[in-house]
PDB file of N, CA and C in Angstrom:
ATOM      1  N   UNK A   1       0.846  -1.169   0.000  1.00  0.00           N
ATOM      2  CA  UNK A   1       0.000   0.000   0.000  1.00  0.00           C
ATOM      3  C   UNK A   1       0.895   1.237   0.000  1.00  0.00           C
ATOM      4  N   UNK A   2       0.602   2.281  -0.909  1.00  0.00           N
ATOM      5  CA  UNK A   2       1.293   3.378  -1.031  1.00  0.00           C
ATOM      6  C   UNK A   2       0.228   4.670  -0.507  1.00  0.00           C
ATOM      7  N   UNK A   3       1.274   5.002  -0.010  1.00  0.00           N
ATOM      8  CA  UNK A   3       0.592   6.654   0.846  1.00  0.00           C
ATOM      9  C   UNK A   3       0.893   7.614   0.146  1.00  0.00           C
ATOM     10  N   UNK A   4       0.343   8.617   0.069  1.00  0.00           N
ATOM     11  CA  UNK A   4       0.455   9.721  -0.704  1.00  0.00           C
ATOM     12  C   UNK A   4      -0.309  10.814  -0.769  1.00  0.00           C
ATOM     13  N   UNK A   5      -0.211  11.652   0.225  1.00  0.00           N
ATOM     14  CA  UNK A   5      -1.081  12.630   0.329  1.00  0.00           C
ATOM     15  C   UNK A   5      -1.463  13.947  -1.113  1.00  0.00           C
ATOM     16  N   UNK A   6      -2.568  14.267  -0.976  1.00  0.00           N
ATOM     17  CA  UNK A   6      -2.529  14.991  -2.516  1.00  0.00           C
ATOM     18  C   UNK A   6      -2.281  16.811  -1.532  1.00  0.00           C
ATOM     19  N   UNK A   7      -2.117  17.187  -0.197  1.00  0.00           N
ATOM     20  CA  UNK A   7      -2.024  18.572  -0.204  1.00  0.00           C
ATOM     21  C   UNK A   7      -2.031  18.393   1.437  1.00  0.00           C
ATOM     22  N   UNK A   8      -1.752  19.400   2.132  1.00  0.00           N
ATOM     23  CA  UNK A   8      -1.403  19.720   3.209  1.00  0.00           C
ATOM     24  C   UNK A   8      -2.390  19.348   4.176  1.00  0.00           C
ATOM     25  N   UNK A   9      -3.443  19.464   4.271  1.00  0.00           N
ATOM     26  CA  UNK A   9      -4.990  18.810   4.641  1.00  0.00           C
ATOM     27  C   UNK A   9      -4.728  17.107   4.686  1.00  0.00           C
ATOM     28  N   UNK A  10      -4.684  16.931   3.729  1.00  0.00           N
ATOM     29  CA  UNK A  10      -4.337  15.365   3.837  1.00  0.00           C
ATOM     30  C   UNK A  10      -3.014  15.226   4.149  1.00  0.00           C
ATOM     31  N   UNK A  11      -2.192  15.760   4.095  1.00  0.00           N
ATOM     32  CA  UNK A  11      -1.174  15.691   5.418  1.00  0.00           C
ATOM     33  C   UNK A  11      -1.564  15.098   6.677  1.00  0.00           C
ATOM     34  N   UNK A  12      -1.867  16.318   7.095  1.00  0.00           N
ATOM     35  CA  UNK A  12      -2.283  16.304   8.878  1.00  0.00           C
ATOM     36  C   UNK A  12      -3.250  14.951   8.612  1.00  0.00           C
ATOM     37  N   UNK A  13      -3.998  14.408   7.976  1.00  0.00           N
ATOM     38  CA  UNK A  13      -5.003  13.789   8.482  1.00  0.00           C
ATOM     39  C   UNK A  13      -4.475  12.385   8.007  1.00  0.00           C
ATOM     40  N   UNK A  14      -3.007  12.021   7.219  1.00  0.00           N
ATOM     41  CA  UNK A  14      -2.261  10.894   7.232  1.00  0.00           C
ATOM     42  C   UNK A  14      -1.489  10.988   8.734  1.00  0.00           C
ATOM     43  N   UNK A  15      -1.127  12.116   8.937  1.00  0.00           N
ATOM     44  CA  UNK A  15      -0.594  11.759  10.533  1.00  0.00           C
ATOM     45  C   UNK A  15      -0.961  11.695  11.425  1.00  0.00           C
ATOM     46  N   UNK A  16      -2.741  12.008  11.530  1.00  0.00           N
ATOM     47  CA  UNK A  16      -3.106  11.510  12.868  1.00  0.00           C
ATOM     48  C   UNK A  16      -3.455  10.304  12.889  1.00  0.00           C
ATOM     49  N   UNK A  17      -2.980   9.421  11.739  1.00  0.00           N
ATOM     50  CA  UNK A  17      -3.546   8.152  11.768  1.00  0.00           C
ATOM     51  C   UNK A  17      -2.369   7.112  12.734  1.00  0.00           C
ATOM     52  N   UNK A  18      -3.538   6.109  13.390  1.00  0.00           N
ATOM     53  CA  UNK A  18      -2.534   5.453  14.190  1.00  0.00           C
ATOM     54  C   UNK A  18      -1.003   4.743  13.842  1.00  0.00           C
ATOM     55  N   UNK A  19      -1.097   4.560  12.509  1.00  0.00           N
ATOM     56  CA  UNK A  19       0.125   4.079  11.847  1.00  0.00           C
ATOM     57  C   UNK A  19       0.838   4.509  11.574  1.00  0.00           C
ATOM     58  N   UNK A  20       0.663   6.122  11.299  1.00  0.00           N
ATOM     59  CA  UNK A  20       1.850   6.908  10.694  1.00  0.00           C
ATOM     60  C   UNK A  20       2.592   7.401  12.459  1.00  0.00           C
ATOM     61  N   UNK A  21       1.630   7.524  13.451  1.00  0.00           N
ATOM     62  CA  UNK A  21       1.935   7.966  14.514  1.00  0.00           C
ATOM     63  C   UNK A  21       2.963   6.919  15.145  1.00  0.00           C
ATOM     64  N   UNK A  22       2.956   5.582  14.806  1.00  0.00           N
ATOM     65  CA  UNK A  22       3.506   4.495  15.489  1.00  0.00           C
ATOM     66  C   UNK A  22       5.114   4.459  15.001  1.00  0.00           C
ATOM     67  N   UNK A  23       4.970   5.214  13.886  1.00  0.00           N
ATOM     68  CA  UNK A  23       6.144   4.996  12.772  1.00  0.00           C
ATOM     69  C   UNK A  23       6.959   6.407  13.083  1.00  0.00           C
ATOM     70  N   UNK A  24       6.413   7.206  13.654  1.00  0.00           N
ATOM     71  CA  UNK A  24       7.100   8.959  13.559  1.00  0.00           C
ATOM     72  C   UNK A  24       7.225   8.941  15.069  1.00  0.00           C
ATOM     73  N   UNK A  25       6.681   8.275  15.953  1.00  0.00           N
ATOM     74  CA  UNK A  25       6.700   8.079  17.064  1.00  0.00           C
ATOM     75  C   UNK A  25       6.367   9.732  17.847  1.00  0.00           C
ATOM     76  N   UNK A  26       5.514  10.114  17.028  1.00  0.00           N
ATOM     77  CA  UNK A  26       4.467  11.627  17.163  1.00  0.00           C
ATOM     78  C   UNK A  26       3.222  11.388  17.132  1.00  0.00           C
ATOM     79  N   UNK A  27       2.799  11.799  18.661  1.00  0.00           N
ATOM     80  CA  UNK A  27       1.365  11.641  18.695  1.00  0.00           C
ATOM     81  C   UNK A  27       0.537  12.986  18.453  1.00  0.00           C
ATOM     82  N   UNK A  28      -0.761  13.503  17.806  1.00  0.00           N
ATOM     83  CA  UNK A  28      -1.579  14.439  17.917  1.00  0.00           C
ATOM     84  C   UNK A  28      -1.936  14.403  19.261  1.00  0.00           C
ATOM     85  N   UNK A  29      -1.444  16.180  19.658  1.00  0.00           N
ATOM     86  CA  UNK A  29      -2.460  16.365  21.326  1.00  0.00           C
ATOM     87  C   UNK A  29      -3.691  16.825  20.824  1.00  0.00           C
ATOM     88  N   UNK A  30      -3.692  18.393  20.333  1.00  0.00           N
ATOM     89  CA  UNK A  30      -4.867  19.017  20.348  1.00  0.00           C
ATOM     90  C   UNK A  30      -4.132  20.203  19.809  1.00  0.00           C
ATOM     91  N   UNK A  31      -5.158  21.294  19.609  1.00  0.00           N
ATOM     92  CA  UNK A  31      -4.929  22.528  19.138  1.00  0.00           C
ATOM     93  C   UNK A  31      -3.857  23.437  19.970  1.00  0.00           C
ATOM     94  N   UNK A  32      -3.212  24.731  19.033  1.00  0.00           N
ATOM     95  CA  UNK A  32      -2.207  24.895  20.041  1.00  0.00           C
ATOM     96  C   UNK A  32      -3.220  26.475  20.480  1.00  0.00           C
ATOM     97  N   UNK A  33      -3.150  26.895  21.822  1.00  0.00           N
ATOM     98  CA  UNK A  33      -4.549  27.721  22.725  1.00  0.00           C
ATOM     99  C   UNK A  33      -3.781  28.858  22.910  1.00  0.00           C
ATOM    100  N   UNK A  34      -4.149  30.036  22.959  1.00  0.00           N
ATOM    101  CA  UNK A  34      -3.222  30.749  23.319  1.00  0.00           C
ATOM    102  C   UNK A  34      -3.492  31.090  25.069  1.00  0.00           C
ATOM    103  N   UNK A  35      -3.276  32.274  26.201  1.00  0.00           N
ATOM    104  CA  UNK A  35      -3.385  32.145  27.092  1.00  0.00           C
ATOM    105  C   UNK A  35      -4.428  32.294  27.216  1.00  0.00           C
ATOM    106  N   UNK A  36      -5.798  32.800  26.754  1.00  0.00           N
ATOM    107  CA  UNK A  36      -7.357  32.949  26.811  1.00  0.00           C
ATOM    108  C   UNK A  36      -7.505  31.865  26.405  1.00  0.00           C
ATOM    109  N   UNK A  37      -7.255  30.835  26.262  1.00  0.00           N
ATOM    110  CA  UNK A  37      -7.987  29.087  25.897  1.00  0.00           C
ATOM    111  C   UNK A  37      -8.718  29.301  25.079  1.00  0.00           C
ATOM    112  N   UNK A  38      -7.937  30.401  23.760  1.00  0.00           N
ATOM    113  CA  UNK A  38      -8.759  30.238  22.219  1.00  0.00           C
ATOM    114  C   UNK A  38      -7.442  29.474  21.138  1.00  0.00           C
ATOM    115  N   UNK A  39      -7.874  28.781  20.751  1.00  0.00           N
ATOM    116  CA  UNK A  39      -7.323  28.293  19.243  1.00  0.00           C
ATOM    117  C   UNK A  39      -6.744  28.881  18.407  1.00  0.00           C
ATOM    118  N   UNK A  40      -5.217  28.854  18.356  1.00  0.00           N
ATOM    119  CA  UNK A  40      -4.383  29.641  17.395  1.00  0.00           C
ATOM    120  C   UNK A  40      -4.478  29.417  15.713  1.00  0.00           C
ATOM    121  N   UNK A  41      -4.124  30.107  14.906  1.00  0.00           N
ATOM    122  CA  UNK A  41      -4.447  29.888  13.884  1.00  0.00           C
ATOM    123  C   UNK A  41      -3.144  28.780  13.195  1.00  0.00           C
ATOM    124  N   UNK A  42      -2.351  29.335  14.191  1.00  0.00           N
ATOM    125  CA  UNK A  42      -0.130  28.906  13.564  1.00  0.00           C
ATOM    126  C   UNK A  42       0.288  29.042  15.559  1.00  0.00           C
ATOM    127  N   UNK A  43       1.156  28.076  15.108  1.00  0.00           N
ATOM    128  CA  UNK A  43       1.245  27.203  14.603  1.00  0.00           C
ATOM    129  C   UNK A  43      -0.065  25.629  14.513  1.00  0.00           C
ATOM    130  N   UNK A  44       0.201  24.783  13.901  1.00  0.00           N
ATOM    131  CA  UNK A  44      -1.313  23.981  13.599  1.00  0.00           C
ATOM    132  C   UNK A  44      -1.644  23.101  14.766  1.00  0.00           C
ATOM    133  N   UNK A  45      -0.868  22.513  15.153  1.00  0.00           N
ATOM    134  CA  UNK A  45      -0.893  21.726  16.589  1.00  0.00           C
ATOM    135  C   UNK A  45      -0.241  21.272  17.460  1.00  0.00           C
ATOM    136  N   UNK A  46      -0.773  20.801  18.604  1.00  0.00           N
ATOM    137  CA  UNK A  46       0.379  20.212  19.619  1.00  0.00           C
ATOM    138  C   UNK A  46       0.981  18.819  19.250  1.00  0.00           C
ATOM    139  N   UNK A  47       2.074  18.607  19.294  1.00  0.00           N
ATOM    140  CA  UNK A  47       2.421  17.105  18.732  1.00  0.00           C
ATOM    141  C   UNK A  47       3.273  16.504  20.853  1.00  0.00           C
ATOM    142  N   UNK A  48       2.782  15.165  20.631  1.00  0.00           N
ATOM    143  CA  UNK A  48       3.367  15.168  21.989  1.00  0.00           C
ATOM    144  C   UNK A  48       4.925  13.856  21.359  1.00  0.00           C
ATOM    145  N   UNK A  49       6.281  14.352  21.449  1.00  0.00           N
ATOM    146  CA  UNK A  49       7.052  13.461  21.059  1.00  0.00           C
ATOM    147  C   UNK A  49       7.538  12.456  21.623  1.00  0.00           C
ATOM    148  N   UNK A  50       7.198  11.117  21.288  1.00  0.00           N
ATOM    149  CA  UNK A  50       7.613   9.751  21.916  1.00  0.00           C
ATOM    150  C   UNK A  50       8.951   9.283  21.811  1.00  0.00           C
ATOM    151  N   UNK A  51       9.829   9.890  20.899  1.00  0.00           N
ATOM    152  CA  UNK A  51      11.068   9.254  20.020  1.00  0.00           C
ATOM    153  C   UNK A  51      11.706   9.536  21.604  1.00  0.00           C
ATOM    154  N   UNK A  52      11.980   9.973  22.363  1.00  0.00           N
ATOM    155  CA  UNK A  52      13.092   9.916  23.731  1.00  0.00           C
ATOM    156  C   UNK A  52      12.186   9.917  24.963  1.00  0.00           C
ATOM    157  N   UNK A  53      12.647   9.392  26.050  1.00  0.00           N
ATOM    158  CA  UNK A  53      11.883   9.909  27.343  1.00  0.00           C
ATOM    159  C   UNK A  53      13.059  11.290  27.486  1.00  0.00           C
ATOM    160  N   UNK A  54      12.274  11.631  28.670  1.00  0.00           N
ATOM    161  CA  UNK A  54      11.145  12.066  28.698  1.00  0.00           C
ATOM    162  C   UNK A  54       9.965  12.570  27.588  1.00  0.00           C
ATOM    163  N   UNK A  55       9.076  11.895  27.426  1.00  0.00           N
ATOM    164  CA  UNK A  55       8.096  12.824  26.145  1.00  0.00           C
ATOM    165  C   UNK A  55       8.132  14.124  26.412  1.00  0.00           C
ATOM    166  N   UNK A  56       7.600  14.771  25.302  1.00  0.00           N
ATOM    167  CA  UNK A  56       7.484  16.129  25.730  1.00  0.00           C
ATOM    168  C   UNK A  56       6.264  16.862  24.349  1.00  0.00           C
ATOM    169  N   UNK A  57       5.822  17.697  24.497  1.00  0.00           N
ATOM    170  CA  UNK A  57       4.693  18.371  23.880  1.00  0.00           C
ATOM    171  C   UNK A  57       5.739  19.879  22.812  1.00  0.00           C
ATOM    172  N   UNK A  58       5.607  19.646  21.718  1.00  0.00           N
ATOM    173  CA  UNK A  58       6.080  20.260  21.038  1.00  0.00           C
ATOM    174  C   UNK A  58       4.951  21.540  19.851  1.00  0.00           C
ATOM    175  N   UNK A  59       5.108  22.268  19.724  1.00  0.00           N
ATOM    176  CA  UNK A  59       4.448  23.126  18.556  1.00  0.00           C
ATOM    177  C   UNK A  59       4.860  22.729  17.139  1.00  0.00           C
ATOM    178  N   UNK A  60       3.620  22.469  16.621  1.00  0.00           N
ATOM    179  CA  UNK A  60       4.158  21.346  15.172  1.00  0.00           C
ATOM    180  C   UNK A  60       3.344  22.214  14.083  1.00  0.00           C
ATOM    181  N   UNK A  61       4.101  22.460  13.218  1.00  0.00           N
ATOM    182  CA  UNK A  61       3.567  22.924  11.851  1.00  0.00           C
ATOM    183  C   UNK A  61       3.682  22.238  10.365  1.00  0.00           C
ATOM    184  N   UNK A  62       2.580  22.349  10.164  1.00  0.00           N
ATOM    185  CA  UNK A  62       2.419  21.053   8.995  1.00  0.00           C
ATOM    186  C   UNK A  62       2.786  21.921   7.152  1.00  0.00           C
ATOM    187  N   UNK A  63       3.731  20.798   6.959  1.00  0.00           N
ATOM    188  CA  UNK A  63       3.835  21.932   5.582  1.00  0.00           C
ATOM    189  C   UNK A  63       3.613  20.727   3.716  1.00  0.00           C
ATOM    190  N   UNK A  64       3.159  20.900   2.883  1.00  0.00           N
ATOM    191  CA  UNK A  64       2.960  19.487   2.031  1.00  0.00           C
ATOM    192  C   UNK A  64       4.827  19.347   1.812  1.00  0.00           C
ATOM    193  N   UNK A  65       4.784  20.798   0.377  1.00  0.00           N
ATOM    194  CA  UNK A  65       5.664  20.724  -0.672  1.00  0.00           C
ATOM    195  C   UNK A  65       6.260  21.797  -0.348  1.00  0.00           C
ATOM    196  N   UNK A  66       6.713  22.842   0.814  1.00  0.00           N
ATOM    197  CA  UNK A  66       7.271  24.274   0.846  1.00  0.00           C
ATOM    198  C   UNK A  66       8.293  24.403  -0.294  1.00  0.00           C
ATOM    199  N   UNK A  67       7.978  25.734  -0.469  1.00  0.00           N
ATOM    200  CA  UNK A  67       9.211  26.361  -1.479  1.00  0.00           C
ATOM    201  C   UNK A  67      10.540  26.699  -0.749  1.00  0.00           C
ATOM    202  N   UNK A  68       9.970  27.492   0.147  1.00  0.00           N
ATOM    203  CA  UNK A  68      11.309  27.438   1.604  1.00  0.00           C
ATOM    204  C   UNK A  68      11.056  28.322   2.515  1.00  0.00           C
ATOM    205  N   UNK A  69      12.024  28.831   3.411  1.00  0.00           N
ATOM    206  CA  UNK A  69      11.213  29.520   4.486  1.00  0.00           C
ATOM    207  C   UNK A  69      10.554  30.444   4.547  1.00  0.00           C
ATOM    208  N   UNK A  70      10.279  30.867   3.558  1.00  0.00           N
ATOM    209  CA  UNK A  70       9.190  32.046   3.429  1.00  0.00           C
ATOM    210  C   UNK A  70       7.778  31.204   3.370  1.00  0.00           C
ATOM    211  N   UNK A  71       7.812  29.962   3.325  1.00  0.00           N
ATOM    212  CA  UNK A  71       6.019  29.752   3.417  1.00  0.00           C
ATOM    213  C   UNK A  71       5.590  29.088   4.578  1.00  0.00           C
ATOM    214  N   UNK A  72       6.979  29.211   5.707  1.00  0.00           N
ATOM    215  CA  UNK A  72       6.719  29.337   7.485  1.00  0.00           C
ATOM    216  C   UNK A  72       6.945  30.868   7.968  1.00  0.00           C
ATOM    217  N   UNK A  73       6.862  31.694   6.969  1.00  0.00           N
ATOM    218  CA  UNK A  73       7.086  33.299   7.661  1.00  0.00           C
ATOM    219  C   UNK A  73       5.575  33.886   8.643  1.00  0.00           C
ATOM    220  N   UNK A  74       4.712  33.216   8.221  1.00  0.00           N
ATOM    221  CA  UNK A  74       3.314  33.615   9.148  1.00  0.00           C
ATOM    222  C   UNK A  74       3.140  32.845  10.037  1.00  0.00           C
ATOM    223  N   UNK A  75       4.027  31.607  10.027  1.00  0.00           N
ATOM    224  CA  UNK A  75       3.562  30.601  10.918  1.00  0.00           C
ATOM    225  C   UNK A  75       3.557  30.545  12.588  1.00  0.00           C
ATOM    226  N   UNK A  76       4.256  31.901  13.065  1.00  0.00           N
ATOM    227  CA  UNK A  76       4.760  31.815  14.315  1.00  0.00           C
ATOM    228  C   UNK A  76       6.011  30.982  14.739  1.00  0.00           C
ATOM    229  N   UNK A  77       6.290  30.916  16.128  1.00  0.00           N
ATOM    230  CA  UNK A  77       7.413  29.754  16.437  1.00  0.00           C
ATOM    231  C   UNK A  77       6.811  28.459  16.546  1.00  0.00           C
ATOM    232  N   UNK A  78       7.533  27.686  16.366  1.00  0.00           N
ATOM    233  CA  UNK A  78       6.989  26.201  16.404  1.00  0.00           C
ATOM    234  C   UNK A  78       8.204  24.886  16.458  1.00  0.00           C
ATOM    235  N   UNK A  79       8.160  24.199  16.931  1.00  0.00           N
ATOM    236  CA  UNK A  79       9.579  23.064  17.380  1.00  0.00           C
ATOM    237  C   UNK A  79       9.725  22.015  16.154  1.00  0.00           C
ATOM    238  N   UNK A  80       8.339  22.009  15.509  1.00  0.00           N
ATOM    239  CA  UNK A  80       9.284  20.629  14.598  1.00  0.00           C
ATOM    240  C   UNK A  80       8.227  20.863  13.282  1.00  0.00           C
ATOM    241  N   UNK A  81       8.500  20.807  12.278  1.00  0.00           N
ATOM    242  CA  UNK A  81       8.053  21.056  11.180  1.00  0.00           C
ATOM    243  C   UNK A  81       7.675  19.396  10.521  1.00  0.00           C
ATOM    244  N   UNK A  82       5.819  18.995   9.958  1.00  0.00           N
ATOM    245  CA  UNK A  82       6.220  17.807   9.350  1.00  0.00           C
ATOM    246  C   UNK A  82       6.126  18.077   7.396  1.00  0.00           C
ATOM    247  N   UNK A  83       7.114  17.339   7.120  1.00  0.00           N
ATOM    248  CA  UNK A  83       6.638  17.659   5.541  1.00  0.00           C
ATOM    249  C   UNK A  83       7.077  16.735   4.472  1.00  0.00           C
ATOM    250  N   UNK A  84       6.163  16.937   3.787  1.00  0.00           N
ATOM    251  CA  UNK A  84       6.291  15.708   3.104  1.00  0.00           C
ATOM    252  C   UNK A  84       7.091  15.220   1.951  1.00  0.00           C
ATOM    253  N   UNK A  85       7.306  16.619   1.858  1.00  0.00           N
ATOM    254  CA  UNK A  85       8.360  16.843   0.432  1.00  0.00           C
ATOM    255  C   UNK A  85       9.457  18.001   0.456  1.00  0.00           C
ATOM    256  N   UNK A  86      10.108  18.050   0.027  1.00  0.00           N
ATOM    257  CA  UNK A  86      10.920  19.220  -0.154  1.00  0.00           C
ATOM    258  C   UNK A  86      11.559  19.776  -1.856  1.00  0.00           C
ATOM    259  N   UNK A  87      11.087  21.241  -2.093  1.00  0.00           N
ATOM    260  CA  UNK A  87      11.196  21.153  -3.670  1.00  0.00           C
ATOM    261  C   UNK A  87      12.799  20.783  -4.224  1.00  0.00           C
ATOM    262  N   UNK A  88      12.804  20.435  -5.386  1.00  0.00           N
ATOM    263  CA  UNK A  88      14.280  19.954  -6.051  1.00  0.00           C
ATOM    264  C   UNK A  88      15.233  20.982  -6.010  1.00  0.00           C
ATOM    265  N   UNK A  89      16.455  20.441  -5.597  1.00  0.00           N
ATOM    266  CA  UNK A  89      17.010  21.127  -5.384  1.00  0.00           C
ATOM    267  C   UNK A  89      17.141  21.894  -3.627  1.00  0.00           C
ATOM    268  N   UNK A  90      16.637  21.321  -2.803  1.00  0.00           N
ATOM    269  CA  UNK A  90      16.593  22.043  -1.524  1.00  0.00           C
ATOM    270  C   UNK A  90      16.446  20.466  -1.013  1.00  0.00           C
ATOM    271  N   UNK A  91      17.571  21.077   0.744  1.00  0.00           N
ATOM    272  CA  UNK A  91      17.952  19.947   0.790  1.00  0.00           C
ATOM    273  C   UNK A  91      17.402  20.041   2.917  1.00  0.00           C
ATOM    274  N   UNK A  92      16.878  19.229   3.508  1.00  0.00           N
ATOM    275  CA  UNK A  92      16.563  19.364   4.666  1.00  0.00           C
ATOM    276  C   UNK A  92      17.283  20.450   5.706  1.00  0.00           C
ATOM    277  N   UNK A  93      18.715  20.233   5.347  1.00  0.00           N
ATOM    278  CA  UNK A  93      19.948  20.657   6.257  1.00  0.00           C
ATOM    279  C   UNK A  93      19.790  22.614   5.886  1.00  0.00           C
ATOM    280  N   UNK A  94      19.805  22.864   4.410  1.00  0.00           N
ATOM    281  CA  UNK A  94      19.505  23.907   3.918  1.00  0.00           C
ATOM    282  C   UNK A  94      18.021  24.481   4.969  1.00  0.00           C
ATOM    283  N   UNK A  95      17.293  23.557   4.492  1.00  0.00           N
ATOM    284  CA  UNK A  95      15.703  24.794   5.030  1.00  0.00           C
ATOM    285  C   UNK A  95      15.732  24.623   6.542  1.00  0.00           C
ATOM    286  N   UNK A  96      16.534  23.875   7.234  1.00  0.00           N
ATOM    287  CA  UNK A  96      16.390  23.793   8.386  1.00  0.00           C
ATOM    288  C   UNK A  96      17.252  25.088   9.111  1.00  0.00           C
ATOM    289  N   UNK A  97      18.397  24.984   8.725  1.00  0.00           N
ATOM    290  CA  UNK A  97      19.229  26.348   8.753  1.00  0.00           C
ATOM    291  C   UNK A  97      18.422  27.980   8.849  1.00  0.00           C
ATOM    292  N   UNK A  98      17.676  27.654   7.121  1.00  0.00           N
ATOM    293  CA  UNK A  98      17.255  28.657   7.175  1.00  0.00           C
ATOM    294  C   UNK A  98      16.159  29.217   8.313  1.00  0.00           C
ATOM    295  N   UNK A  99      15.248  28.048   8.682  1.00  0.00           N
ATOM    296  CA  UNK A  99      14.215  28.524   9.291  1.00  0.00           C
ATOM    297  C   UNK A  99      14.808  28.965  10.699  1.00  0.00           C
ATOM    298  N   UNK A 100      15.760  28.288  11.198  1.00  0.00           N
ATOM    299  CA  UNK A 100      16.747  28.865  12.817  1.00  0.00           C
ATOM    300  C   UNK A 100      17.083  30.027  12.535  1.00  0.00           C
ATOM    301  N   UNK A 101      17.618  30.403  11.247  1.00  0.00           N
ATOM    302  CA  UNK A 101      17.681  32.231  11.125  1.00  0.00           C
ATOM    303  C   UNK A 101      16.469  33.000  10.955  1.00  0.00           C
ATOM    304  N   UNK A 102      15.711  32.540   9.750  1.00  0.00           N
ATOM    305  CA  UNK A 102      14.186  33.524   9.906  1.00  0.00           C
ATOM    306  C   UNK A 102      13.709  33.635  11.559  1.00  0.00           C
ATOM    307  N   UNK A 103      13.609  32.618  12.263  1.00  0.00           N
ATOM    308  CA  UNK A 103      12.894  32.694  13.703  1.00  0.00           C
ATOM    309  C   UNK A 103      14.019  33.153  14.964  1.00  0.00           C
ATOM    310  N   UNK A 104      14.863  33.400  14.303  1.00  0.00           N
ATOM    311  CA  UNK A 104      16.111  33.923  15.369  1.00  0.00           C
ATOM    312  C   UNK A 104      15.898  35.460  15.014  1.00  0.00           C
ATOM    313  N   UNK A 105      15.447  35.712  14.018  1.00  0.00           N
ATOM    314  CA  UNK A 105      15.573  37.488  13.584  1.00  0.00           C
ATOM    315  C   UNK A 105      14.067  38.006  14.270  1.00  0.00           C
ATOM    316  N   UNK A 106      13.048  37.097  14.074  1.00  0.00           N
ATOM    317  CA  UNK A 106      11.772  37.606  14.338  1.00  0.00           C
ATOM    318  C   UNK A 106      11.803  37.681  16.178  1.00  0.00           C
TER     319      UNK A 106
END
């Protein structure tokens, strides 16, 4: 069986599935609230991370195909980015860099 999400929507909704969660060892908490216990728009949700103890609850922003860090520039801060693709030519180590400088300047 091949997975393959067609857009960012079906993203998130391949990873809250129990299998992809078992495999990324990232569970969906819930929405991320701001201090009035309303629903932020960015980042998209709480992810709680299993990969080490202690777990811990991270700010997760979901991205399909980004061009690069300009299409996390509205997103707020957030700890772990999931995505599914990265365009040709751009390489994890690259956009990861970049995004520690965009969110180090803001």
């Amino acid at each position: 069986m091949i997975f393959r999400p067609s857009d960012e929507m079906s993203l998130r909704h391949l990873f809250s599935t129990s299998y992809a969660q078992e495999i990324l060892r990232l569970s969906y908490v819930g929405p991320v609230l701001n201090p009035a216990g309303m629903i932020e728009s960015s980042p998209d949700c709480i992810v709680l991370d299993r990969r080490k103890s202690p777990f811990r609850p991270l700010r997760c922003e979901f991205k399909f195909i980004p061009l690069g860090k300009e299409d996390f520039a509205h997103n707020g801060m957030f700890d772990i980015a999931i995505i599914w693709n990265l365009q040709k030519g751009q390489t994890k180590d690259q956009l990861l860099n970049d995004l520690l400088q965009q969110n180090a300047l803001n």
